[in-house]
C-alpha atoms as a PDB file:
ATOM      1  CA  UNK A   1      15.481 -17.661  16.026  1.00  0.00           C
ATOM      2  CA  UNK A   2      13.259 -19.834  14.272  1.00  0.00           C
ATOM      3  CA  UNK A   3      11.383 -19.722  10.652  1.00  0.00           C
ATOM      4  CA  UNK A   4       8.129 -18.860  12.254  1.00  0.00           C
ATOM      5  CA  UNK A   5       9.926 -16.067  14.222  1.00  0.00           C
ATOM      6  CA  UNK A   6      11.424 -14.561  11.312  1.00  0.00           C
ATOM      7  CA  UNK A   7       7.823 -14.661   9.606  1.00  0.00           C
ATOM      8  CA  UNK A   8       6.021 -12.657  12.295  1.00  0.00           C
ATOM      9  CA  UNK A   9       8.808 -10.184  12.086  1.00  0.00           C
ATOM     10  CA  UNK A  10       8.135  -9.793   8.510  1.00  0.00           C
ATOM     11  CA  UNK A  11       4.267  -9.655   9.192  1.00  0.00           C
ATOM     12  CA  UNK A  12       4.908  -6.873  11.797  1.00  0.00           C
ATOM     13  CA  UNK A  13       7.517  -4.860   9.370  1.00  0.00           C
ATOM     14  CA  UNK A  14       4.592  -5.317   6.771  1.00  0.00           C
ATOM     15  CA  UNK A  15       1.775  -3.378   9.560  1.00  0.00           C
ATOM     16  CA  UNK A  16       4.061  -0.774  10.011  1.00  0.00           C
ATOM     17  CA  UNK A  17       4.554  -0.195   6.668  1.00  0.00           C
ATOM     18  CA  UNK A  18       0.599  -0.226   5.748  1.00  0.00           C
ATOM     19  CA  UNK A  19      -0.197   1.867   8.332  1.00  0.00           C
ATOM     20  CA  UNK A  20       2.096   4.918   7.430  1.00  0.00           C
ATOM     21  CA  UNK A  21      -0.124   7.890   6.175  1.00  0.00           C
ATOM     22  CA  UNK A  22       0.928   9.997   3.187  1.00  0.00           C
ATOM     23  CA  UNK A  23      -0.009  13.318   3.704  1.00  0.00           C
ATOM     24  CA  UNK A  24       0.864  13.144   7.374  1.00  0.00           C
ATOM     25  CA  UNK A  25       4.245  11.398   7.223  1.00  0.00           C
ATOM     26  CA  UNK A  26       5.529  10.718   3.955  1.00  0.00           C
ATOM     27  CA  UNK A  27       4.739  13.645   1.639  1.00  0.00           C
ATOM     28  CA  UNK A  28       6.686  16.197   4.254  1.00  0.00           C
ATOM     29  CA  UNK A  29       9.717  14.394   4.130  1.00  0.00           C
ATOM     30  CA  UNK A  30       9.711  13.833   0.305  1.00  0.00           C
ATOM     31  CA  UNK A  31       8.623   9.990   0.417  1.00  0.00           C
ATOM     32  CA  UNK A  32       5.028  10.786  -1.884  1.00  0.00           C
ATOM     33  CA  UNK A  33       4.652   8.181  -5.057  1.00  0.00           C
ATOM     34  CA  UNK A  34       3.680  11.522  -7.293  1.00  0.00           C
ATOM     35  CA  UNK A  35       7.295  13.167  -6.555  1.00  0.00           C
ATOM     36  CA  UNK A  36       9.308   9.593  -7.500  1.00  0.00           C
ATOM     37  CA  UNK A  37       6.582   8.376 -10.838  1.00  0.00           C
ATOM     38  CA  UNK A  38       6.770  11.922 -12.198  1.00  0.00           C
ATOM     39  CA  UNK A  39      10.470  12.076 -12.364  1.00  0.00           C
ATOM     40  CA  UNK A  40      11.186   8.894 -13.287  1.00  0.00           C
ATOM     41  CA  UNK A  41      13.679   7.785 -11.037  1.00  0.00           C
ATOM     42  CA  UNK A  42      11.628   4.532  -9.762  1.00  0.00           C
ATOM     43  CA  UNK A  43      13.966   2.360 -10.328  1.00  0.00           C
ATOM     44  CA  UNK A  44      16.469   3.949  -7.468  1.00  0.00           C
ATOM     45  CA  UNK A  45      16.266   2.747  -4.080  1.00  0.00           C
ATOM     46  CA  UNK A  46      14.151   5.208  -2.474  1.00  0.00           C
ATOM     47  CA  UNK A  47      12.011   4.896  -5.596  1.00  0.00           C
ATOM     48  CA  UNK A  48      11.458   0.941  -5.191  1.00  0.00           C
ATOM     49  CA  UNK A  49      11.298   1.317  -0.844  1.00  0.00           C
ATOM     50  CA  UNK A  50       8.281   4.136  -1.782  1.00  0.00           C
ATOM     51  CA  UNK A  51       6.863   1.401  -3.913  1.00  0.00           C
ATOM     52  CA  UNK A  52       7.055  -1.383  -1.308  1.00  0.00           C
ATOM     53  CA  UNK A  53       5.392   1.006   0.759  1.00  0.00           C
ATOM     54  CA  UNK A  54       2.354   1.892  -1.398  1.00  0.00           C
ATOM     55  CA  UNK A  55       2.020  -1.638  -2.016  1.00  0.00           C
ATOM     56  CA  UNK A  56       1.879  -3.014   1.455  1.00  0.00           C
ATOM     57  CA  UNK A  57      -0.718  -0.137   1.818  1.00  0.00           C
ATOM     58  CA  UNK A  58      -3.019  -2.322  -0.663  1.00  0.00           C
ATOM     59  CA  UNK A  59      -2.683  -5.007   0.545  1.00  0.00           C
ATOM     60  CA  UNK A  60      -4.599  -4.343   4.127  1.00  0.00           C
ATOM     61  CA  UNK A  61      -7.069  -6.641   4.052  1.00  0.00           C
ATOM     62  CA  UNK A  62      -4.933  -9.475   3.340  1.00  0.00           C
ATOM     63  CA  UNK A  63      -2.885  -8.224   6.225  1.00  0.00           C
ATOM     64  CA  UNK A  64      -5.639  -8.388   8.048  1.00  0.00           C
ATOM     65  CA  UNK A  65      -6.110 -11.688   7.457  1.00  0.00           C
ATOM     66  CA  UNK A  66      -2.554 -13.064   8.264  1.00  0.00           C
ATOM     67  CA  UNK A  67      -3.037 -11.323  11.636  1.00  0.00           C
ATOM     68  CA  UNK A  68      -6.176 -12.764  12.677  1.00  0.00           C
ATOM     69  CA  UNK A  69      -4.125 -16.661  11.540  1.00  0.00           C
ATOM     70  CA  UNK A  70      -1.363 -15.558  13.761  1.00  0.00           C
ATOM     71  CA  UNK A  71      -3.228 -14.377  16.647  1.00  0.00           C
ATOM     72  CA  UNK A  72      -5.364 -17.772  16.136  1.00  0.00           C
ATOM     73  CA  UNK A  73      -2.204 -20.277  16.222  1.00  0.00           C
ATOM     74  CA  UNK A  74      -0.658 -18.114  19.062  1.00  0.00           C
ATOM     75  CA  UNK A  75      -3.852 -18.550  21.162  1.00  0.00           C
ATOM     76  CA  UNK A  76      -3.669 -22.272  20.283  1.00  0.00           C
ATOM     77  CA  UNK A  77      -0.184 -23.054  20.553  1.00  0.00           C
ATOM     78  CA  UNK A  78       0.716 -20.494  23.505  1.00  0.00           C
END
């Protein structure tokens, strides 16, 4: 496994984590920002993984970006 293997993994963890809807999928199960910034416990672990997630959800269009470069050298490299 190879640096630019372990990079597309991360870019593929990184769509699945923008694409995750809150009031569909993460408010039910307890996962909404509101419930982890009003209580103040951000700095636990399922505070700062709720975080990552919001923040990977602003971040699309740079996403999208780094997807159209990967499909690009994939195309060219094969």
């Amino acid at each position: 496994m190879g640096l630019w293997t372990l990079l597309e993994g991360f870019l593929l963890l990184a769509n699945a984590l923008a694409i995750l809807n809150e009031d569909r999928f993460l408010a039910p199960r307890g996962w909404s920002f509101s419930e982890v910034s009003g209580n103040g416990r951000s700095k636990s672990l399922k505070g700062q993984l709720i975080g990552l997630i919001y923040a990977t959800q602003y971040l699309r269009v740079p996403l999208i970006v780094l997807n159209a470069i990967i499909m690009v050298v994939k195309l060219v490299s094969g």
